[in-house]
Protein backbone atom coordinates (compact mmCIF):
# COMPACT_ATOMS: atom_id res chain seq x y z
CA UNK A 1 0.00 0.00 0.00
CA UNK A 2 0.98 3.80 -0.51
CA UNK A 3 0.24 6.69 2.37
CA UNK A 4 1.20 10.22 2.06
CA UNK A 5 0.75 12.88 4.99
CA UNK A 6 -0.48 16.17 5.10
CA UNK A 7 -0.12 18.79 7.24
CA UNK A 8 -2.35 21.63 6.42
CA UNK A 9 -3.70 25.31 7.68
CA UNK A 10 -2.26 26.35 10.64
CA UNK A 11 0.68 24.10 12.18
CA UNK A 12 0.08 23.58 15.62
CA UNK A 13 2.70 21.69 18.62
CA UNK A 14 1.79 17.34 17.84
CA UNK A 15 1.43 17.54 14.25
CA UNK A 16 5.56 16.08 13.97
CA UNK A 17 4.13 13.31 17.23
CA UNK A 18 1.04 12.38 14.06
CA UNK A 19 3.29 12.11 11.27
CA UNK A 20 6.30 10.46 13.36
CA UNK A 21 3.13 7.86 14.32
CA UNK A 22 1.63 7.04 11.18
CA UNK A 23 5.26 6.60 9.72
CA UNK A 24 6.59 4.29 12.51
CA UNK A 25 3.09 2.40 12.95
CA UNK A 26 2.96 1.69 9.05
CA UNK A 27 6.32 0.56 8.34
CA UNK A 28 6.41 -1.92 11.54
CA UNK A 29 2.81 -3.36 10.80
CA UNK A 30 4.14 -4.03 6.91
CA UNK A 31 7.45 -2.94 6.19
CA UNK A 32 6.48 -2.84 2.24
CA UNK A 33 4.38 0.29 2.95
CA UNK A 34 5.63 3.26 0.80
CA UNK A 35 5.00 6.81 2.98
CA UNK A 36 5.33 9.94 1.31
CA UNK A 37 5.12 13.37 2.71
CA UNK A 38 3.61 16.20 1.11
CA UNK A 39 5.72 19.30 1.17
CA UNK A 40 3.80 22.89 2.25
CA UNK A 41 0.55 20.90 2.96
CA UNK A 42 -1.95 22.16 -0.23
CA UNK A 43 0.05 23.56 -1.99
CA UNK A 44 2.39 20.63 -2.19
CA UNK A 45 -0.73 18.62 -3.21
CA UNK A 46 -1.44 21.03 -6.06
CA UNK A 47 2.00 20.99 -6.90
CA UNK A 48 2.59 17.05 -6.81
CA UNK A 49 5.44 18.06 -4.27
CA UNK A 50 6.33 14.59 -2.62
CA UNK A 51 8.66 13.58 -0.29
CA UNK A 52 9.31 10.08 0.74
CA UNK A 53 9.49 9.21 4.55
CA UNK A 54 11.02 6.51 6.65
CA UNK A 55 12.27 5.88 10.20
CA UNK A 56 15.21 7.61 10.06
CA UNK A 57 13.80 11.09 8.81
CA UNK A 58 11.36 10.96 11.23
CA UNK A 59 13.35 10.50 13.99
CA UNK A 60 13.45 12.30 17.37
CA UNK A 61 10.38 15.14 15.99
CA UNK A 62 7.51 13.55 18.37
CA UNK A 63 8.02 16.74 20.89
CA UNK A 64 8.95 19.14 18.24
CA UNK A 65 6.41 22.15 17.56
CA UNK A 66 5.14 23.26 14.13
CA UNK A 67 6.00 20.87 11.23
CA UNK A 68 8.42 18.95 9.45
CA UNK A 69 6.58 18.77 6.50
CA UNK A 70 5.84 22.38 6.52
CA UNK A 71 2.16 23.96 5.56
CA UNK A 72 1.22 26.96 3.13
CA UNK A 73 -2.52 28.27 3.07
CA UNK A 74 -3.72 28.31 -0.33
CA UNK A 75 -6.63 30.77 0.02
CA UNK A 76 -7.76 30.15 -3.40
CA UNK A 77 -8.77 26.42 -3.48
CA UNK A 78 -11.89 27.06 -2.15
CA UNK A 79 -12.79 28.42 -5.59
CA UNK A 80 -10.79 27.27 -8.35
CA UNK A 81 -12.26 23.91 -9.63
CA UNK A 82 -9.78 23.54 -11.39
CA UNK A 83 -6.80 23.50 -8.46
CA UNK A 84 -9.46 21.08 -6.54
CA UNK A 85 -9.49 18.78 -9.09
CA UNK A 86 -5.94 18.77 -9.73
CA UNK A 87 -5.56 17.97 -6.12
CA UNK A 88 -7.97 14.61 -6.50
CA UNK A 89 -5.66 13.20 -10.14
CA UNK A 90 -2.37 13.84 -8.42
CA UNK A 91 -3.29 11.56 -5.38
CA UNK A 92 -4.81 8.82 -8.14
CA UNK A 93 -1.76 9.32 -10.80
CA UNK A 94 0.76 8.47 -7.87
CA UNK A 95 -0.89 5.59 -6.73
CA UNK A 96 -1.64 6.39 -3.17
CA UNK A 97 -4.24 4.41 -1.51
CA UNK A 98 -4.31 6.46 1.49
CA UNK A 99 -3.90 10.45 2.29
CA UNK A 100 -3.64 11.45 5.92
CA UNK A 101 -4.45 14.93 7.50
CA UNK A 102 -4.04 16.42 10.29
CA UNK A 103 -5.42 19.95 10.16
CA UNK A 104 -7.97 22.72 11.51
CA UNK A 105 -11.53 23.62 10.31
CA UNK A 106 -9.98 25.19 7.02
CA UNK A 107 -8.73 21.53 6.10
CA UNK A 108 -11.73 20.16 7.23
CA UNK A 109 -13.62 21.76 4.88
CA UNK A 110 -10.82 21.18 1.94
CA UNK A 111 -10.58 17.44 2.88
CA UNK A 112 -14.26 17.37 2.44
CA UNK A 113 -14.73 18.69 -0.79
CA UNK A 114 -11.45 16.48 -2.17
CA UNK A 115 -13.43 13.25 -0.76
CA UNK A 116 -16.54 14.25 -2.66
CA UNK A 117 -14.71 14.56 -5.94
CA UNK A 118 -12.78 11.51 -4.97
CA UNK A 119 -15.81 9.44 -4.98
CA UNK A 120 -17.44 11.80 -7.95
CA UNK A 121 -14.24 10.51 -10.18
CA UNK A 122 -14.50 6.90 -8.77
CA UNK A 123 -10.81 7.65 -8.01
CA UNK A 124 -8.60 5.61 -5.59
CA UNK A 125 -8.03 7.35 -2.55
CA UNK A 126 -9.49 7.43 0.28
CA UNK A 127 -9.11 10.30 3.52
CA UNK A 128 -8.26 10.05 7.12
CA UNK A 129 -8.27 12.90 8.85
CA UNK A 130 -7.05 14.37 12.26
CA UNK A 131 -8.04 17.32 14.02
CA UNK A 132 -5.06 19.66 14.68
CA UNK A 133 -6.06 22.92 15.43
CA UNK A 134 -4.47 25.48 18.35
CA UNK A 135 -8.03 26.78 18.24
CA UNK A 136 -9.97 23.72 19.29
CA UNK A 137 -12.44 24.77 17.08
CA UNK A 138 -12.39 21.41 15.21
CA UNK A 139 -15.80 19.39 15.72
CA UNK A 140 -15.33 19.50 19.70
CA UNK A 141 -18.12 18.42 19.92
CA UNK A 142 -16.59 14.52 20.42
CA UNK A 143 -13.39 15.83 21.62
CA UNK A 144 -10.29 18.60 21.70
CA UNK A 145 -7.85 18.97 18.81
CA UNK A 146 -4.41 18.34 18.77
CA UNK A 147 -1.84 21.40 19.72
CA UNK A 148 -4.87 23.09 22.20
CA UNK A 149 -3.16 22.07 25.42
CA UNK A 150 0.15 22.46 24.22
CA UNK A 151 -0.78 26.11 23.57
CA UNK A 152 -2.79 26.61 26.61
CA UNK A 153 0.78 25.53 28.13
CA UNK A 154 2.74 28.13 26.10
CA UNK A 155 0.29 30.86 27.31
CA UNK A 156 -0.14 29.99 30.59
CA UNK A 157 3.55 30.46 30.74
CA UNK A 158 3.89 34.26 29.02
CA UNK A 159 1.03 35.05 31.62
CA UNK A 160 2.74 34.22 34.58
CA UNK A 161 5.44 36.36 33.30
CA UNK A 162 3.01 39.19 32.41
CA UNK A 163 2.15 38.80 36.00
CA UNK A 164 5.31 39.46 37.41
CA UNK A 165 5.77 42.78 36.00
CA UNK A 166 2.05 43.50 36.65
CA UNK A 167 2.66 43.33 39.84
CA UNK A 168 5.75 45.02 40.39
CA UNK A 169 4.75 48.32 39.03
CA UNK A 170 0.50 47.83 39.92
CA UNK A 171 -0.33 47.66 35.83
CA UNK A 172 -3.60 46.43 34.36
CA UNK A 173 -2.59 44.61 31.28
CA UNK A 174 -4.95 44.17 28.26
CA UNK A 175 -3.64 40.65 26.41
CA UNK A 176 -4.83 39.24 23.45
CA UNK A 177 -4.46 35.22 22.59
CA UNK A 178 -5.10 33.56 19.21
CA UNK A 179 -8.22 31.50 18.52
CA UNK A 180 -9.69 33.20 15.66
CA UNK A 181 -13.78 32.45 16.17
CA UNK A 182 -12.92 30.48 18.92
CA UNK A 183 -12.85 31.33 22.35
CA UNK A 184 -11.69 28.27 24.19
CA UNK A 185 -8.05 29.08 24.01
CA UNK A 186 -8.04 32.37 25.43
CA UNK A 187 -10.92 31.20 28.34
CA UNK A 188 -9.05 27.93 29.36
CA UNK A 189 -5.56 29.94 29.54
CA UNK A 190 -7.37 32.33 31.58
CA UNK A 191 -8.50 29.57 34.07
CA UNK A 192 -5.36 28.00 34.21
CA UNK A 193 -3.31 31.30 35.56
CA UNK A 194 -5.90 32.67 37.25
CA UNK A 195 -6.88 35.80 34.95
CA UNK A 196 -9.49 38.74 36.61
CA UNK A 197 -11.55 38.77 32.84
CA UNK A 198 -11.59 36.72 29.79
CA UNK A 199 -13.29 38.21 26.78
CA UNK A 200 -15.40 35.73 24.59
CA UNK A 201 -15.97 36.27 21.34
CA UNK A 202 -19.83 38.06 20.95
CA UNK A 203 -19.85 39.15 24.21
CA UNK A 204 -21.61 42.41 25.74
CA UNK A 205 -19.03 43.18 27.81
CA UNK A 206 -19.86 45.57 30.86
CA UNK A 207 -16.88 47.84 30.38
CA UNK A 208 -18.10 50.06 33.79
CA UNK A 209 -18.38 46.67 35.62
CA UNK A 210 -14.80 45.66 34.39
CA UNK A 211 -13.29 48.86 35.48
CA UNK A 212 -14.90 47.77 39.17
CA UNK A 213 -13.25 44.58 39.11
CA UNK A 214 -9.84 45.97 37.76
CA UNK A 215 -9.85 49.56 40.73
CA UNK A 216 -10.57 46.21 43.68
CA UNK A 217 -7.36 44.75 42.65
CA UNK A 218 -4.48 45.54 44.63
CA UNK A 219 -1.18 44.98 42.05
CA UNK A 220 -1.78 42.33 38.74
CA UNK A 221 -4.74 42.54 37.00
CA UNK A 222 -4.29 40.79 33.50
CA UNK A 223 -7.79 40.96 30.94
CA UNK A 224 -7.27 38.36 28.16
CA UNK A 225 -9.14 38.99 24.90
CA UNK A 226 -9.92 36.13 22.39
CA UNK A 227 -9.29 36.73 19.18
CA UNK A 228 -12.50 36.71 17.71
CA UNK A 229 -13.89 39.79 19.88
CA UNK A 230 -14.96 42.81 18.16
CA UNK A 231 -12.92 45.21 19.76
CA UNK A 232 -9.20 45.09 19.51
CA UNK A 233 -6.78 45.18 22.80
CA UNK A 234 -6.09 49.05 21.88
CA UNK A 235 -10.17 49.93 21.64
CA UNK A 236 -10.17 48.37 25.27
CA UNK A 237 -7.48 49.99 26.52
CA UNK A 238 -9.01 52.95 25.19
CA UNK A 239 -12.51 52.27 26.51
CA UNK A 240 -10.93 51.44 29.80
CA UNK A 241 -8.51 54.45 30.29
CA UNK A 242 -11.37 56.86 29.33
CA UNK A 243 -13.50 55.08 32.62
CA UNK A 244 -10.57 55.33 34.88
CA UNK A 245 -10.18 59.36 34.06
CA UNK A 246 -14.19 59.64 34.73
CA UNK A 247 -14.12 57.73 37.92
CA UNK A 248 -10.31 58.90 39.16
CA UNK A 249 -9.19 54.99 39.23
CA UNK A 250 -5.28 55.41 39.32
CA UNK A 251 -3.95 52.18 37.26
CA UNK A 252 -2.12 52.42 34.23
CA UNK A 253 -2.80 50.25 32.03
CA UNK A 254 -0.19 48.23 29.27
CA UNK A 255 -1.55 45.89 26.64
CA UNK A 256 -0.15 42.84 24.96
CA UNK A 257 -0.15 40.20 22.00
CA UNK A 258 0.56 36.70 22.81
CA UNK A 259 0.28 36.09 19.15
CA UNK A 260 2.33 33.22 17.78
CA UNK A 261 4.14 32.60 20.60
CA UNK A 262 1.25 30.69 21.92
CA UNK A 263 1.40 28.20 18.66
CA UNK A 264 5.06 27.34 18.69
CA UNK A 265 7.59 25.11 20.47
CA UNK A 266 7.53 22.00 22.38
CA UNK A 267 3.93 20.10 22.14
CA UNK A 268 2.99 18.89 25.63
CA UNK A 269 2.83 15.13 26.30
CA UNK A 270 -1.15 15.06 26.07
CA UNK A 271 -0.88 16.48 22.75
CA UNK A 272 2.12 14.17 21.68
CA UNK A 273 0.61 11.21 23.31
CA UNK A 274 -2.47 11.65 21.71
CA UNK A 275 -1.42 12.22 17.93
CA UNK A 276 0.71 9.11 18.45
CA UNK A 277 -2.23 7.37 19.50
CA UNK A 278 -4.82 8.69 16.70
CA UNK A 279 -1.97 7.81 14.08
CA UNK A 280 -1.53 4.86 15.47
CA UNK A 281 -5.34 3.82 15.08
CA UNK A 282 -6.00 5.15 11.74
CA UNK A 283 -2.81 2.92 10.04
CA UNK A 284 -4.76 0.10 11.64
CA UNK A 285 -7.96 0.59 10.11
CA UNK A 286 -6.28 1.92 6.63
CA UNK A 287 -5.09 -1.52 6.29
CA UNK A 288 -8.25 -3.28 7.16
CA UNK A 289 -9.38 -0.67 4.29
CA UNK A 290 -11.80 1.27 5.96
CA UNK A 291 -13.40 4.46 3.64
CA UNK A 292 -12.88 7.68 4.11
CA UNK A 293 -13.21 8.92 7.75
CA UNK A 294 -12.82 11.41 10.69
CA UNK A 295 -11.33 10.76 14.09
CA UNK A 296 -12.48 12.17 17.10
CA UNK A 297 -9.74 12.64 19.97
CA UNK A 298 -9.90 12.93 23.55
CA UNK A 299 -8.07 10.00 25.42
CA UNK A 300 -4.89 8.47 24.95
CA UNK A 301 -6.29 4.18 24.25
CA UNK A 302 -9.70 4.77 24.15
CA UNK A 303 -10.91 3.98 20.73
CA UNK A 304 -11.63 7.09 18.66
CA UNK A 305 -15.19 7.56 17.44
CA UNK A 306 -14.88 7.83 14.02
CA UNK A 307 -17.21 9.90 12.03
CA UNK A 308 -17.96 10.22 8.48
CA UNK A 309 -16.21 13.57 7.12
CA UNK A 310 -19.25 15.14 5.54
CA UNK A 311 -20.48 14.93 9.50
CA UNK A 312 -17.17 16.22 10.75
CA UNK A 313 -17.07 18.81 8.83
CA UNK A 314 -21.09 20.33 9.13
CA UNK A 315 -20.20 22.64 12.24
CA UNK A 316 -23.82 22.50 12.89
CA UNK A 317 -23.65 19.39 13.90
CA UNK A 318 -20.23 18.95 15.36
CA UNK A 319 -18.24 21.91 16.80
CA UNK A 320 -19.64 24.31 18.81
CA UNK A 321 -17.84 27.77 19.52
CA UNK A 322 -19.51 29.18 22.27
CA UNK A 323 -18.03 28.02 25.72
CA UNK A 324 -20.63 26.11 27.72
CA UNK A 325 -22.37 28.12 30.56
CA UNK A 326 -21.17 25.21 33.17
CA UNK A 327 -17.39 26.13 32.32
CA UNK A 328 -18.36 29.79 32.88
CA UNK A 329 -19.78 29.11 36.12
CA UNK A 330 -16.39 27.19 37.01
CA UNK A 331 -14.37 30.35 35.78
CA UNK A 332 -16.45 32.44 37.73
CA UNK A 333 -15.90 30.46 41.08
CA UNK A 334 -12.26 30.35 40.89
CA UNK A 335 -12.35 34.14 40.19
């Protein structure tokens, strides 16, 4: 049989742990497996850019953040016909029986409309995807995506340090963390260090109330802002600073991007266990030859429920983006 692996969208810390699995787990079940990588994720398909893969290359990457096989976004292919297509006769021309993804709700979406011309085409190939997404905002309904915790780990870290100068010189700092439409990345970081406010995206946000909460605080005060909010960390400190000068509150207030720091280095061993393990499953069932599929993940040898990808990929049906009014109420009483 012939694999290739794709890493596409954003990369995100366990996407080396997925490929480093897949390769390992195919070539020790049957050593004549050929594994190819594919070079800039999309764009490597579209450009029949292949790179073949063996024990040796993939070597020592299982902890290592972003991705060896690199990923471009390729904003185009969700238009151009054409490109799609192109995408579906390269995998059939070089043979390979099965393409693996690990990706976020952009790939998602891509995967899904390859699969469909796939079948269309009566074309060999069949999909198994991963979710790998920072963002968690990959059908979470069954589970969290690969790279989440790793970057809740990376950002609970830059907050701590955030604290310590907070603290020292009695600032109020405005941060904002990645997510995109997402919220879970910036509300679970907040839990984790301890944060006075975390701004959801589409939240009313009491800006006379949050000034109350900040002017009780004796030294740190750190506001995180998700990504997806409507107001940017310099409209809030604006908002803010104009409430402190009406009501005489005397904090000064800094703001801050955690940006890509919070996607990069080392993936945390949830997030490397747990690519291994999904990797490990889906080279299983690819050589039982199982159709095209989704897999959930959330624990590290429980068996992943697998979902068809048009179902993965309706967000109506499997990802929600609001965070649940029971973790709210948790935030809230660690507050």
């Amino acid at each position: 049989m012939k694999f290739a692996i794709l890493t596409g969208g954003g990369d995100s810390p366990g996407m080396n742990a997925y490929i480093r699995s897949v390769v390992r787990s195919a070539l020790n079940f049957k050593p004549s497996t050929a594994v190819w990588g594919i070079i800039d994720g999309w764009r490597g398909l579209i450009d029949n850019n292949f790179r073949k893969l063996d024990k040796r290359n993939t070597a020592g990457i299982a902890h290592r953040g972003g991705t060896i096989l690199g990923t471009l976004r390729v904003p185009e292919l969700k238009d151009d016909k054409d490109m799609q297509e192109a995408m579906a006769i390269n995998l059939h021309d070089n043979l390979v029986d099965y393409l693996f993804i690990i990706g976020g709700n952009g790939s998602l979406k891509a995967a899904q409309v390859l699969n469909n011309i796939i079948t269309e085409k009566e074309l060999l190939t069949k999909i198994l995807f991963a979710p790998g997404s920072i963002d968690n905002d990959v059908c979470n309904n069954y589970g969290f995506s690969i790279g989440f915790y790793s970057a809740i780990d990376k950002s609970l870290e830059m907050l701590e340090w955030i604290r310590d100068t907070a603290s020292a010189h009695r600032r109020v700092y405005i941060i904002e963390s990645m997510g995109r439409d997402s919220g879970y990345l910036a509300f679970y970081a907040g839990i984790a260090t301890g944060a006075e406010y975390i701004i959801r995206p589409g939240e009313n946000v009491d800006f006379e109330r949050l000034a109350t909460i900040i002017d009780e605080r004796d030294r740190d005060t750190r506001i995180i802002v998700s990504e997806g909010y409507n107001k940017n960390v310099t409209e809030i400190t604006n908002i803010l600073t104009e409430i402190f000068k009406q009501r005489d509150i005397k904090h000064e207030i800094r703001h801050v991007d955690m940006g890509y720091f919070q996607r990069g280095g080392t993936a945390v061993v949830k997030d490397i266990l747990l690519a291994s393990w999904l990797g490990f499953c889906m080279v299983n069932d690819a050589f039982k030859k199982t159709g095209s599929a989704f897999y959930t993940a959330y624990n590290v040898g429980q068996k992943p429920k697998v979902l068809s990808i048009d179902e993965a990929a309706d967000d109506n049906r499997s990802t929600h983006l609001q965070i649940p009014d029971e973790i709210i109420d948790f935030a809230l009483a660690l507050r």
